[in-house]
Every structure is written in structure tokens, then in C-alpha cells.
PDB file of N, CA and C in Angstrom:
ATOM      1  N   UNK A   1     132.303  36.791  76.506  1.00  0.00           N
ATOM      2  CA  UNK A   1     132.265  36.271  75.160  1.00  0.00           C
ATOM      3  C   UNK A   1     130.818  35.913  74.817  1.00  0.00           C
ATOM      4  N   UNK A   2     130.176  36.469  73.585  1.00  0.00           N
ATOM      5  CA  UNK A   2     128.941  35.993  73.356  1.00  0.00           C
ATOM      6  C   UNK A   2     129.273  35.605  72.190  1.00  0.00           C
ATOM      7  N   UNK A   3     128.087  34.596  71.472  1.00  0.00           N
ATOM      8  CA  UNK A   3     128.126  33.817  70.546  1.00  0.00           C
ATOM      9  C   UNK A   3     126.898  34.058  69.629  1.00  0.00           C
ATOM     10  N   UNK A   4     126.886  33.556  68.664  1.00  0.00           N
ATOM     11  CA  UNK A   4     126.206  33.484  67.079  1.00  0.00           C
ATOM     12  C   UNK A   4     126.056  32.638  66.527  1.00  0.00           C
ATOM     13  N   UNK A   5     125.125  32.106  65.533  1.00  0.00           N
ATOM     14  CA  UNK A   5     125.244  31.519  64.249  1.00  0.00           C
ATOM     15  C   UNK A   5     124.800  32.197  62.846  1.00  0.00           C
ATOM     16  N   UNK A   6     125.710  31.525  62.150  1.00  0.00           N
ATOM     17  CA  UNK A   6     125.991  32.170  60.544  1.00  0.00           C
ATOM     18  C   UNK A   6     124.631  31.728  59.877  1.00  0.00           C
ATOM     19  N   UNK A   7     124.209  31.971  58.755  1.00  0.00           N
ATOM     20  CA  UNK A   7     122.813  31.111  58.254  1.00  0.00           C
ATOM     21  C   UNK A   7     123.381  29.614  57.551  1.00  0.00           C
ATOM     22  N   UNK A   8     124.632  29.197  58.073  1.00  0.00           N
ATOM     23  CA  UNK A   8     125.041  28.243  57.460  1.00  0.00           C
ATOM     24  C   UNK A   8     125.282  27.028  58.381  1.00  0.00           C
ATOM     25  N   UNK A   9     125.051  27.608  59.578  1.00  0.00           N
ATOM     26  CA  UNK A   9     124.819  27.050  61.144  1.00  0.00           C
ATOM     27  C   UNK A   9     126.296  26.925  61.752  1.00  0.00           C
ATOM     28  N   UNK A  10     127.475  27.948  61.204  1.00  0.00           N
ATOM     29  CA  UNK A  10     128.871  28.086  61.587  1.00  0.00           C
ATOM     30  C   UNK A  10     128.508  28.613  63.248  1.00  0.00           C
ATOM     31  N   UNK A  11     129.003  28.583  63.799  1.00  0.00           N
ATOM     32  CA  UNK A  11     129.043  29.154  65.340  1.00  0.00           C
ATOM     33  C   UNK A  11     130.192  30.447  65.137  1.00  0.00           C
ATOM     34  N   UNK A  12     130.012  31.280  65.841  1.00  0.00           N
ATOM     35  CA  UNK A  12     131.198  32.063  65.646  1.00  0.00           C
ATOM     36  C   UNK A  12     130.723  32.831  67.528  1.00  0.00           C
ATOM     37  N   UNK A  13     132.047  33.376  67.890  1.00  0.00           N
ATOM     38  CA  UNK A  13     131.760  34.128  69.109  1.00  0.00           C
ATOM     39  C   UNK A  13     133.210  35.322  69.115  1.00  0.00           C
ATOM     40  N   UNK A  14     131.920  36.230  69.548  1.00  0.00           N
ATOM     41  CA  UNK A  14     132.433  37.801  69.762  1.00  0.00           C
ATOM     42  C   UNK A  14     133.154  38.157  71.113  1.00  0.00           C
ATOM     43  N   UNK A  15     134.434  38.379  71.355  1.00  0.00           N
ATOM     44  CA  UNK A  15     134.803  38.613  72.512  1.00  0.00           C
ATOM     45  C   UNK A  15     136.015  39.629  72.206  1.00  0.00           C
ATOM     46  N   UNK A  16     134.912  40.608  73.076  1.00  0.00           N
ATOM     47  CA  UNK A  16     135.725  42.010  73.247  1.00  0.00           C
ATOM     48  C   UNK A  16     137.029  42.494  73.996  1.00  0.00           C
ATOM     49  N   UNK A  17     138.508  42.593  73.982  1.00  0.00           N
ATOM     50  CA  UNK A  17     139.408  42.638  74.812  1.00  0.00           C
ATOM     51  C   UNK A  17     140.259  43.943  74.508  1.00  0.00           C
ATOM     52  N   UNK A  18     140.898  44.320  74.601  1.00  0.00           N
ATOM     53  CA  UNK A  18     142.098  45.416  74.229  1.00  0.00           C
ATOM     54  C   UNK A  18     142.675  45.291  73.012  1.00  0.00           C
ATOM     55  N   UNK A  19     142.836  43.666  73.115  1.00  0.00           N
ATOM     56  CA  UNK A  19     143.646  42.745  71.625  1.00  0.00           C
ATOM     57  C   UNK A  19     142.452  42.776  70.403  1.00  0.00           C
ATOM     58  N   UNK A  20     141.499  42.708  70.650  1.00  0.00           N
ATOM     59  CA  UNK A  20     140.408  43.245  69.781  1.00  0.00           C
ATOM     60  C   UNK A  20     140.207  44.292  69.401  1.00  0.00           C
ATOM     61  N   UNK A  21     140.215  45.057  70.333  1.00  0.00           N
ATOM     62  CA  UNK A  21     139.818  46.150  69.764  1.00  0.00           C
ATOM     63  C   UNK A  21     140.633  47.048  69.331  1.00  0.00           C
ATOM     64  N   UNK A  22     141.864  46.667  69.733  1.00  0.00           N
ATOM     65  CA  UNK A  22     143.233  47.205  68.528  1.00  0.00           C
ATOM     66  C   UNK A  22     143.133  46.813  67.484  1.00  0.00           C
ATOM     67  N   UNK A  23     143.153  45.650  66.951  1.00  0.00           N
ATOM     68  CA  UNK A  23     142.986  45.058  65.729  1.00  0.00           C
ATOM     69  C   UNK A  23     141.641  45.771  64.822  1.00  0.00           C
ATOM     70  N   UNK A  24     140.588  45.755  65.397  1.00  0.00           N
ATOM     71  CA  UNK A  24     139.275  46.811  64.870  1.00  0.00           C
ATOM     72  C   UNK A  24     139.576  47.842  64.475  1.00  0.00           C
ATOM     73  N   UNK A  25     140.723  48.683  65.383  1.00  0.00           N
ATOM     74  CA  UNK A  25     141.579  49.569  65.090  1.00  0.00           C
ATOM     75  C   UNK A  25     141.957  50.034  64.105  1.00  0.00           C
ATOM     76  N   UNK A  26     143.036  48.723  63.641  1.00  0.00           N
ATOM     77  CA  UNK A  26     143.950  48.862  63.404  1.00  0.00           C
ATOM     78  C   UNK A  26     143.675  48.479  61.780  1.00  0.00           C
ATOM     79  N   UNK A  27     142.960  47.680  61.305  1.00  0.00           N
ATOM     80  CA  UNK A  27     142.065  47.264  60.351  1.00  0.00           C
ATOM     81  C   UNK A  27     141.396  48.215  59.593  1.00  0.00           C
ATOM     82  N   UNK A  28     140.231  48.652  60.583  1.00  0.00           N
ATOM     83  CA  UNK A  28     138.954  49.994  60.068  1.00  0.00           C
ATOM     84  C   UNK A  28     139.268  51.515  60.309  1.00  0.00           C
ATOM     85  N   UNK A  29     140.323  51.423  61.540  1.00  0.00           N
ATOM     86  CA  UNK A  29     139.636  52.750  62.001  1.00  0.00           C
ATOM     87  C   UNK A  29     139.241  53.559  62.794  1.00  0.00           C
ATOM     88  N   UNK A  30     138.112  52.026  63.676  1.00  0.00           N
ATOM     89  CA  UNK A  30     137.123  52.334  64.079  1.00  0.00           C
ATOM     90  C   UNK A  30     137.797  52.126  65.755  1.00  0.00           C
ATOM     91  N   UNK A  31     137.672  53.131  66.848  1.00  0.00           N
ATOM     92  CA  UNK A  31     138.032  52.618  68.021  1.00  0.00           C
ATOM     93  C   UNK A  31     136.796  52.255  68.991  1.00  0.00           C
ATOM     94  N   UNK A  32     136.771  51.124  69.022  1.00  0.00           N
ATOM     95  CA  UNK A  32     135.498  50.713  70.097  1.00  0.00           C
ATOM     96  C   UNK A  32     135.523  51.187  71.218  1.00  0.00           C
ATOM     97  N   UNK A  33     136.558  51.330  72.258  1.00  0.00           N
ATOM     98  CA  UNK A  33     136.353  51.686  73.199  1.00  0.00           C
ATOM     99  C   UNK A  33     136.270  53.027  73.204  1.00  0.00           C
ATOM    100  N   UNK A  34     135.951  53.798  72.689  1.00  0.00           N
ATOM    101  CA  UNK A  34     135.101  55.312  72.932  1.00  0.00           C
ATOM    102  C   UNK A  34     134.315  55.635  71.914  1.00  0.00           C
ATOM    103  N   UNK A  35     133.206  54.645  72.674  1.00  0.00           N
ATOM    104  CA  UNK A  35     132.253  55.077  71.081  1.00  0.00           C
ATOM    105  C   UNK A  35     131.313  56.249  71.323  1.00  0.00           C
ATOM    106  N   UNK A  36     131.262  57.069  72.359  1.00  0.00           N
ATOM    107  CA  UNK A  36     131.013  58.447  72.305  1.00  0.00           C
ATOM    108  C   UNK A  36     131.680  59.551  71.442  1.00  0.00           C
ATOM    109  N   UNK A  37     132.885  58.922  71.087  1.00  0.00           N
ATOM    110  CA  UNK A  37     133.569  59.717  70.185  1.00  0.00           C
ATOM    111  C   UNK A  37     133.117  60.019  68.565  1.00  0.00           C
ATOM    112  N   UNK A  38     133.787  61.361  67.735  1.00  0.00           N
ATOM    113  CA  UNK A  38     133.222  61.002  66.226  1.00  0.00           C
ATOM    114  C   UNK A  38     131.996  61.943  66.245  1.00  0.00           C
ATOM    115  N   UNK A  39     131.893  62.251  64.803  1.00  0.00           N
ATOM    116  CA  UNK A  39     130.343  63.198  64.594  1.00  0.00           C
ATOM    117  C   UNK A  39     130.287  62.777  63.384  1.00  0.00           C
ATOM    118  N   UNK A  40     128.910  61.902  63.202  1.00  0.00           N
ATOM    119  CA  UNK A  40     128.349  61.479  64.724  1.00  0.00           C
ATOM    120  C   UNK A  40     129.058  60.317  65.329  1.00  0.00           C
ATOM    121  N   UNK A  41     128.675  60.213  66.648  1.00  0.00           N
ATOM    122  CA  UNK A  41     128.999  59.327  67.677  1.00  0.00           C
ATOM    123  C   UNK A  41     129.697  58.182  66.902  1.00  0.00           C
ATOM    124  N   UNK A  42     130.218  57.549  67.192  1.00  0.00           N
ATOM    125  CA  UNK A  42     130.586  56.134  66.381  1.00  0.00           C
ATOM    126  C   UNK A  42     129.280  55.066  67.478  1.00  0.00           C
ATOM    127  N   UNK A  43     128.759  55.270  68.137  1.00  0.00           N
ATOM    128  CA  UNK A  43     127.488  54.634  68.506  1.00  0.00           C
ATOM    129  C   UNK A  43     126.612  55.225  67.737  1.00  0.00           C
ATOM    130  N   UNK A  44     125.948  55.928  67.517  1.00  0.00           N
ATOM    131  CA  UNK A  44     125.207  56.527  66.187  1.00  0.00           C
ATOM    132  C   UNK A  44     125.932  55.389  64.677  1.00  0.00           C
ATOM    133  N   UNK A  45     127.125  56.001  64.404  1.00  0.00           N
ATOM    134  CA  UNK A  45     127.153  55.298  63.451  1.00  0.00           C
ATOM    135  C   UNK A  45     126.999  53.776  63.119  1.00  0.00           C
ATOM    136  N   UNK A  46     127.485  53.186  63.871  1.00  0.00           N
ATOM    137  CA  UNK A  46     127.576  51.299  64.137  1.00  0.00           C
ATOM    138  C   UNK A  46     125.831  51.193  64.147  1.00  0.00           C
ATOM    139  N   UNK A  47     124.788  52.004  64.531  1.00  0.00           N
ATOM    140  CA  UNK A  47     123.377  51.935  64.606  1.00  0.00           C
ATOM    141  C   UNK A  47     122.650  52.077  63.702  1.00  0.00           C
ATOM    142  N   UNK A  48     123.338  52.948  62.294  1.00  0.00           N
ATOM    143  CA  UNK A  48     122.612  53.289  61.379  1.00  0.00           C
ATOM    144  C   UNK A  48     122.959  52.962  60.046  1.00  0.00           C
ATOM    145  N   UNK A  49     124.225  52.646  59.917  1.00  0.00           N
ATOM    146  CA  UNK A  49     125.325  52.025  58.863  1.00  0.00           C
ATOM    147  C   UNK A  49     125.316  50.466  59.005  1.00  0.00           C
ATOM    148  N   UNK A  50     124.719  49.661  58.172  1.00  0.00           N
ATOM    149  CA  UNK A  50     124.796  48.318  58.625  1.00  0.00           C
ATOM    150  C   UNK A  50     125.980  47.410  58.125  1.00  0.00           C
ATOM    151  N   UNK A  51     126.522  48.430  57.197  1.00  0.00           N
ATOM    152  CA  UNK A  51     128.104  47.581  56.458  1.00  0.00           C
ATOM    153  C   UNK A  51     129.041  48.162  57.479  1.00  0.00           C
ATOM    154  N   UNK A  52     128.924  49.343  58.028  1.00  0.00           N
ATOM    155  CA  UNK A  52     130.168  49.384  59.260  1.00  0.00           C
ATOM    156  C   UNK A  52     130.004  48.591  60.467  1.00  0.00           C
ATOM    157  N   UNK A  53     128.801  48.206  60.519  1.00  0.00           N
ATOM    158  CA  UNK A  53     128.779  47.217  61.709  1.00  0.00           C
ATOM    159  C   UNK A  53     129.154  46.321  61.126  1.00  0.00           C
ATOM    160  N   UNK A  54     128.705  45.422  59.821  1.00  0.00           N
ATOM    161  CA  UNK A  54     129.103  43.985  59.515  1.00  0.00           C
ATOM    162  C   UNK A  54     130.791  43.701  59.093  1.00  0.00           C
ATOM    163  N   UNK A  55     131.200  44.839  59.057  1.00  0.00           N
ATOM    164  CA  UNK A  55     132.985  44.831  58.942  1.00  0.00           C
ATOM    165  C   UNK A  55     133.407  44.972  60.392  1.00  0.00           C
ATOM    166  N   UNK A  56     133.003  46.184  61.063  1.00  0.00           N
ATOM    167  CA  UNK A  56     133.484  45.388  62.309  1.00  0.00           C
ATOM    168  C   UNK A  56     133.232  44.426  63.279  1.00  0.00           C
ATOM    169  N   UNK A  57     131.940  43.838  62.807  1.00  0.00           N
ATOM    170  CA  UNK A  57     131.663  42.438  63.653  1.00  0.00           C
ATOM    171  C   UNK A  57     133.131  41.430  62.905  1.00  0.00           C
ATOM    172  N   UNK A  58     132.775  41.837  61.744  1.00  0.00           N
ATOM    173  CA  UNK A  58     133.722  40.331  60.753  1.00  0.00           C
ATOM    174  C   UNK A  58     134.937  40.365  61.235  1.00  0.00           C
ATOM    175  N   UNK A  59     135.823  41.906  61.419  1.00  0.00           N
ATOM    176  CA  UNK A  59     136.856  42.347  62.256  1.00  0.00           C
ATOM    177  C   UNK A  59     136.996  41.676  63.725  1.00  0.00           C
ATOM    178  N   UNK A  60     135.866  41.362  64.416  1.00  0.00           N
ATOM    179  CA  UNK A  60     135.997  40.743  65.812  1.00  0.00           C
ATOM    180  C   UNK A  60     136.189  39.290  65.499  1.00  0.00           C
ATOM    181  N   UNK A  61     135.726  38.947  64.447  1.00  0.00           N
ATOM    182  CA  UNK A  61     135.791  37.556  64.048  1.00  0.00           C
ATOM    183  C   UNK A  61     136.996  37.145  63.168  1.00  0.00           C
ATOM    184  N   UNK A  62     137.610  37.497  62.970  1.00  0.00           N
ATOM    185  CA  UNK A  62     138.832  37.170  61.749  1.00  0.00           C
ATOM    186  C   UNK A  62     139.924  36.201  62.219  1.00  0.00           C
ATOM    187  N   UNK A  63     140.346  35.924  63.545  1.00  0.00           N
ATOM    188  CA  UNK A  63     140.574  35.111  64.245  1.00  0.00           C
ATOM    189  C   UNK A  63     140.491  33.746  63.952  1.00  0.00           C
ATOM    190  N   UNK A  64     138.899  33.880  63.524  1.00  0.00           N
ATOM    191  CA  UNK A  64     138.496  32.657  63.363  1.00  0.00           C
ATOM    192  C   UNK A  64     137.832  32.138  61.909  1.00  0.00           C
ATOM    193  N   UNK A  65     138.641  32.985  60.841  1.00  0.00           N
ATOM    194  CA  UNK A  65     138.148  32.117  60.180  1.00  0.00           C
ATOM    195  C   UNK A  65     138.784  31.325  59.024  1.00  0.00           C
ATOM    196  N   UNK A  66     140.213  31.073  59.737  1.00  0.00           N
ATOM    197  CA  UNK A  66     140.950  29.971  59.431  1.00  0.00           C
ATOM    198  C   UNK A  66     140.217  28.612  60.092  1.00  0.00           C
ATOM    199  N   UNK A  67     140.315  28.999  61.178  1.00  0.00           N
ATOM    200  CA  UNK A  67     139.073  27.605  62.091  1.00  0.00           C
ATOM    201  C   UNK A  67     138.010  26.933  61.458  1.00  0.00           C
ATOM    202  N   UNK A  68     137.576  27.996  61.031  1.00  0.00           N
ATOM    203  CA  UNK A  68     136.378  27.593  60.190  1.00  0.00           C
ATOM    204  C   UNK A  68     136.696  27.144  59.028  1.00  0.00           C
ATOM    205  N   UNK A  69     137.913  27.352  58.339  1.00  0.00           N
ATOM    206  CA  UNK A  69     138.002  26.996  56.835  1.00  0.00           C
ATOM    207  C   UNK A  69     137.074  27.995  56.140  1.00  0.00           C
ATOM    208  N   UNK A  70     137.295  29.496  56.422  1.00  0.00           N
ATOM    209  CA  UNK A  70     136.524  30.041  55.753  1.00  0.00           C
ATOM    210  C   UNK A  70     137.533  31.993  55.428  1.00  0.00           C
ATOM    211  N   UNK A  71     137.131  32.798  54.389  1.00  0.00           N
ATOM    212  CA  UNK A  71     137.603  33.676  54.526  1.00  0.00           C
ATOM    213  C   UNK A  71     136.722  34.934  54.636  1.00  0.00           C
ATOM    214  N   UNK A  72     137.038  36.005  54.620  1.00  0.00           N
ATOM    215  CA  UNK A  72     135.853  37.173  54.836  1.00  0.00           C
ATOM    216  C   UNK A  72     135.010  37.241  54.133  1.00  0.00           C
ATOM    217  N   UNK A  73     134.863  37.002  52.815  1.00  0.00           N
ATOM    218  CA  UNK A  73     134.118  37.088  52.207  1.00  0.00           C
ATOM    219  C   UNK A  73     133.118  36.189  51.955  1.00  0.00           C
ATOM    220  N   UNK A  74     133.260  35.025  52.609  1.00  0.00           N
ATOM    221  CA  UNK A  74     132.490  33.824  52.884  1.00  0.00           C
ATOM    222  C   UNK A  74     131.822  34.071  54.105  1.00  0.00           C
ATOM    223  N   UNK A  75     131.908  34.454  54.756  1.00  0.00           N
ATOM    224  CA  UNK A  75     131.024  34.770  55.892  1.00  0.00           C
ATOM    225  C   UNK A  75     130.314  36.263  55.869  1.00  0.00           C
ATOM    226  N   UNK A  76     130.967  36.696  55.631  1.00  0.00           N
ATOM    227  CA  UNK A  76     129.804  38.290  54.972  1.00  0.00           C
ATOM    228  C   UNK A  76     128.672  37.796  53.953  1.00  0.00           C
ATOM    229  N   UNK A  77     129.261  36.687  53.190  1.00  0.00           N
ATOM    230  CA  UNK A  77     127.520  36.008  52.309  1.00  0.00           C
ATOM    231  C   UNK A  77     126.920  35.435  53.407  1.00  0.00           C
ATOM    232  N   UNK A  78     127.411  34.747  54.237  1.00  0.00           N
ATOM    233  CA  UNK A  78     126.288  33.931  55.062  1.00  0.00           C
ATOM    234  C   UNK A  78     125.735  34.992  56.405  1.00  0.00           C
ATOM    235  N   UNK A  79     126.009  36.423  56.239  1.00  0.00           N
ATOM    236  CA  UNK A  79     125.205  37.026  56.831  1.00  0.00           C
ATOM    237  C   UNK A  79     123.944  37.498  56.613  1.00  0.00           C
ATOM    238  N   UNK A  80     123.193  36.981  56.844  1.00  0.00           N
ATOM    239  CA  UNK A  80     121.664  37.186  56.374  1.00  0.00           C
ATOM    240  C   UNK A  80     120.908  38.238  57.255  1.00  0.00           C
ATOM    241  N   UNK A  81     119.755  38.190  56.801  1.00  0.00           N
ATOM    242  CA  UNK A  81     118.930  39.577  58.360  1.00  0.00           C
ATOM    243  C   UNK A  81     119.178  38.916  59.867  1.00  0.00           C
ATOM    244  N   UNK A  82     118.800  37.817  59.927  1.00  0.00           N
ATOM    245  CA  UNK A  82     118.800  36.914  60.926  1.00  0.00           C
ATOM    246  C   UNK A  82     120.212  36.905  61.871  1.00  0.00           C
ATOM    247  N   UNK A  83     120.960  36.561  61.183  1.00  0.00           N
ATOM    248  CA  UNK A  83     122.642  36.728  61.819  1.00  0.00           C
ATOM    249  C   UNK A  83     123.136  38.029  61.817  1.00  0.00           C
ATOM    250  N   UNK A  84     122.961  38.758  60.946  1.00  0.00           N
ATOM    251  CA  UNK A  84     123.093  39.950  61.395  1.00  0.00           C
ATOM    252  C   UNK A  84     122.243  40.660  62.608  1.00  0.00           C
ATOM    253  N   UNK A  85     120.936  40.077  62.941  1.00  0.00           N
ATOM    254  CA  UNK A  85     120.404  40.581  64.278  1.00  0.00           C
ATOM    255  C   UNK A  85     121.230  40.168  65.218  1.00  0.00           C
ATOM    256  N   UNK A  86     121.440  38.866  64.970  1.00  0.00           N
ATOM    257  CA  UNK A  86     121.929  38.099  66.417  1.00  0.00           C
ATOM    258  C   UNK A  86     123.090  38.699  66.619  1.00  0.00           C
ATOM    259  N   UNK A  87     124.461  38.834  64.943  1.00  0.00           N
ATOM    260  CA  UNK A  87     125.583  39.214  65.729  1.00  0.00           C
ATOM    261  C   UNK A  87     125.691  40.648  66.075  1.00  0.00           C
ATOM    262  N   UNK A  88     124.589  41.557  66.206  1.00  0.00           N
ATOM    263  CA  UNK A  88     124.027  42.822  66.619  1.00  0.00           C
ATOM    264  C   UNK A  88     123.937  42.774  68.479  1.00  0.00           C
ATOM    265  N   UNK A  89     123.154  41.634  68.162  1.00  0.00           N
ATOM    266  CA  UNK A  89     122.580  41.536  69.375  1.00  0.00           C
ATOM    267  C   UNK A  89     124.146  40.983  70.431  1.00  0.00           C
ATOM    268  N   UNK A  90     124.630  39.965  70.070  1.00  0.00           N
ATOM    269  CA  UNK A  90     125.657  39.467  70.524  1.00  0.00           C
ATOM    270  C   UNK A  90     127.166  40.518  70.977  1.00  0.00           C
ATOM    271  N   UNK A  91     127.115  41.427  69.837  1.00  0.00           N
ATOM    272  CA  UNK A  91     128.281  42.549  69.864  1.00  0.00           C
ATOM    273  C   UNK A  91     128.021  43.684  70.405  1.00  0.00           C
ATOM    274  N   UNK A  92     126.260  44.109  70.972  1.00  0.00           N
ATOM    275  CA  UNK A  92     126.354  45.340  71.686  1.00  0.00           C
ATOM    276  C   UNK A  92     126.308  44.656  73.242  1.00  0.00           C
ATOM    277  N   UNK A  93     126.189  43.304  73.618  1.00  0.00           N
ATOM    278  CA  UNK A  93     126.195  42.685  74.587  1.00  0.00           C
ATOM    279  C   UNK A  93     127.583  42.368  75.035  1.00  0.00           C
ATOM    280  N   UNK A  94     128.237  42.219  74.099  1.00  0.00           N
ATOM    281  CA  UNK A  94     129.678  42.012  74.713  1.00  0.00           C
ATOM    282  C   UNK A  94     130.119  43.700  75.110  1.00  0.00           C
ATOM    283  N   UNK A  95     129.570  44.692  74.246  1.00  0.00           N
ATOM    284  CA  UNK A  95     130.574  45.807  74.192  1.00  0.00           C
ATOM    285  C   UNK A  95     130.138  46.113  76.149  1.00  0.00           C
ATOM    286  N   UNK A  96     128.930  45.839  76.491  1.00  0.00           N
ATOM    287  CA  UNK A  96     128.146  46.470  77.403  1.00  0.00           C
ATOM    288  C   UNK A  96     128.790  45.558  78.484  1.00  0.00           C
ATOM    289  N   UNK A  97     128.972  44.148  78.421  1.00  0.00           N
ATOM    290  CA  UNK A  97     129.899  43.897  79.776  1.00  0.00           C
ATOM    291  C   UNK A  97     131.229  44.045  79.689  1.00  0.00           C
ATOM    292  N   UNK A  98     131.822  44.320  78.378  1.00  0.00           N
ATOM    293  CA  UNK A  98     133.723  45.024  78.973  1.00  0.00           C
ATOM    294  C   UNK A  98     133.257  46.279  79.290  1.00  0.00           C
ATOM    295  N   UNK A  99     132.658  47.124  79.207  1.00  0.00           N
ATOM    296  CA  UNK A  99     132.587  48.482  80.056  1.00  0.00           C
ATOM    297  C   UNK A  99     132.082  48.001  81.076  1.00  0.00           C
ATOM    298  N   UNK A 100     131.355  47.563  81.740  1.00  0.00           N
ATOM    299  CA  UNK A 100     130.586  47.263  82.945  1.00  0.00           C
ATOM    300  C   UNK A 100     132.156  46.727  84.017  1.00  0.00           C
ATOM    301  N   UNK A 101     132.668  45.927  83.367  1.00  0.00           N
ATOM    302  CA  UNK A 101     133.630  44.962  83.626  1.00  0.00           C
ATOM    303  C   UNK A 101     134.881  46.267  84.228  1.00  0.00           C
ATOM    304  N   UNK A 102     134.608  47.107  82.831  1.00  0.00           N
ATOM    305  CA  UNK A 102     135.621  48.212  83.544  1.00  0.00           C
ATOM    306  C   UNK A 102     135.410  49.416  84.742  1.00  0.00           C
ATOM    307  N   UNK A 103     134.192  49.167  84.850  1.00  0.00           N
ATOM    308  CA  UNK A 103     133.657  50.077  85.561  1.00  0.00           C
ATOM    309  C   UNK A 103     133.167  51.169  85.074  1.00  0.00           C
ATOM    310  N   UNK A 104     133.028  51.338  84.034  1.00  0.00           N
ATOM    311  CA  UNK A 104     132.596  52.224  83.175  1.00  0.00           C
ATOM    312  C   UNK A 104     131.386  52.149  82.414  1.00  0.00           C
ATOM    313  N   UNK A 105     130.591  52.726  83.909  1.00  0.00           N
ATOM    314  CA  UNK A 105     129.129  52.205  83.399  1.00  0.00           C
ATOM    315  C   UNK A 105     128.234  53.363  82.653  1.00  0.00           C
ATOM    316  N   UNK A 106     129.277  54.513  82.866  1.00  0.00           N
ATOM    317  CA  UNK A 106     128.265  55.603  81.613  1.00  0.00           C
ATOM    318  C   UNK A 106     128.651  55.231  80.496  1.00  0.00           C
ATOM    319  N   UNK A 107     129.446  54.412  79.952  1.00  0.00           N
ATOM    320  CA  UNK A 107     129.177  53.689  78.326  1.00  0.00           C
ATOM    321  C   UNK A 107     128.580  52.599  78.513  1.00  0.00           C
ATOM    322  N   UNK A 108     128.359  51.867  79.571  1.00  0.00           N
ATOM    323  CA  UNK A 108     127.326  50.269  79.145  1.00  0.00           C
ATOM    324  C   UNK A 108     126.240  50.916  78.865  1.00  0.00           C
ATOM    325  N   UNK A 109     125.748  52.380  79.460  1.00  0.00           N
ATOM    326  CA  UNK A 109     124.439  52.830  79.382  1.00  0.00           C
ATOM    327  C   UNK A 109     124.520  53.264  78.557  1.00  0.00           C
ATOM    328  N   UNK A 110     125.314  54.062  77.896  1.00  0.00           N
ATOM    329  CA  UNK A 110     125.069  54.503  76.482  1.00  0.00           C
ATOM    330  C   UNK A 110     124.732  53.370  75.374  1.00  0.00           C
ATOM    331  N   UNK A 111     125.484  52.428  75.416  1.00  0.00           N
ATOM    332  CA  UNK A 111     125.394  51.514  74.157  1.00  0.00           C
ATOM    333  C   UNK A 111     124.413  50.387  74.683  1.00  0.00           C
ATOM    334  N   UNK A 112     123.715  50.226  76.176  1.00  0.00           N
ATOM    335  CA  UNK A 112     122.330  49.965  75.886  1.00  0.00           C
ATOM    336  C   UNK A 112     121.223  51.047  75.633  1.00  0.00           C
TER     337      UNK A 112
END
């Protein structure tokens, strides 16, 4: 599980599981666990598209944002450059230890 803050100083944390990434799924579309897949790659894409990353970060987060007292669209404003690095930084770090975790270290290397 890695963690973030919003530019509003909300905490939020990204944690990648099966139950996640169905829901990412199941939501976008988008299947995380084979992001070699897709033309291009869905690693290509999540790299170059910054609204498909910030829907499926918000997608890893939706969980929580009854917790917060907040809804999607309230936290997509408080994504700024800044939080969007971090939850960049935070979500290719989680993706890289559930593959590692799985043993599946020709995708941690791909998506570092």
C-alpha cells in the first residue's frame, strides 16, 4: 500500500489487490494486471494519457471517498501537478510490488 496527499492535504492510499483491480476493470476497462497488453501497451497508455491515469488512480481510490466526505469529482479538482506526480509515483510503485510479490518480475521491470 502506498500513500499520497491531495493539494488539500487529504491523505489517500493506493493499494493494489485482485479486488482492485477488478473494480478498475470493471468501472474503465482498463485491466491492470496485464499492462503489456493493448496497442499501444496499456503501459504506454497510463504514461502518456494523463486523464486515463487520473481515472484510474481515482478508480483505486473510490473506496475511500465516503471516508473522506468527499465524491469523484472533488478530488479530481484537488489534483494538481504535484499530486498527480506523487499519485504517479505512488501507483507505479504499488503496481511494481504486486508483480514482484507475484513473482512476476518481467512486469515489475516493465512498469519500472
Amino acid at each position: 500500500m502506498k500513500t499520497f496527499k491531495d493539494s488539500t492535504g487529504r491523505g489517500w492510499k493506493i493499494s493494489l489487490t485482485l479486488g482492485s483491480a477488478m473494480a478498475v476493470k470493471d468501472a474503465l476497462g482498463v485491466d491492470l494486471l496485464q499492462p503489456e497488453q493493448g496497442d499501444p501497451p496499456l503501459l504506454t497508455r497510463l504514461g502518456t494519457d494523463e486523464m486515463l491515469l487520473g481515472e484510474v488512480i481515482c478508480a483505486l481510490l473510490a473506496d475511500q471517498f465516503e471516508a473522506n466526505g468527499v465524491d469523484g469529482s472533488e478530488v479530481r479538482r484537488a489534483f494538481d501537478g504535484a499530486t498527480m506526480l506523487a499519485a504517479q509515483t505512488a501507483f507505479y510503485d504499488e503496481l511494481i510490488d504486486f508483480f514482484r510479490s507475484r513473482g512476476r518480475t518481467d512486469r515489475s521491470t516493465a512498469v519500472a
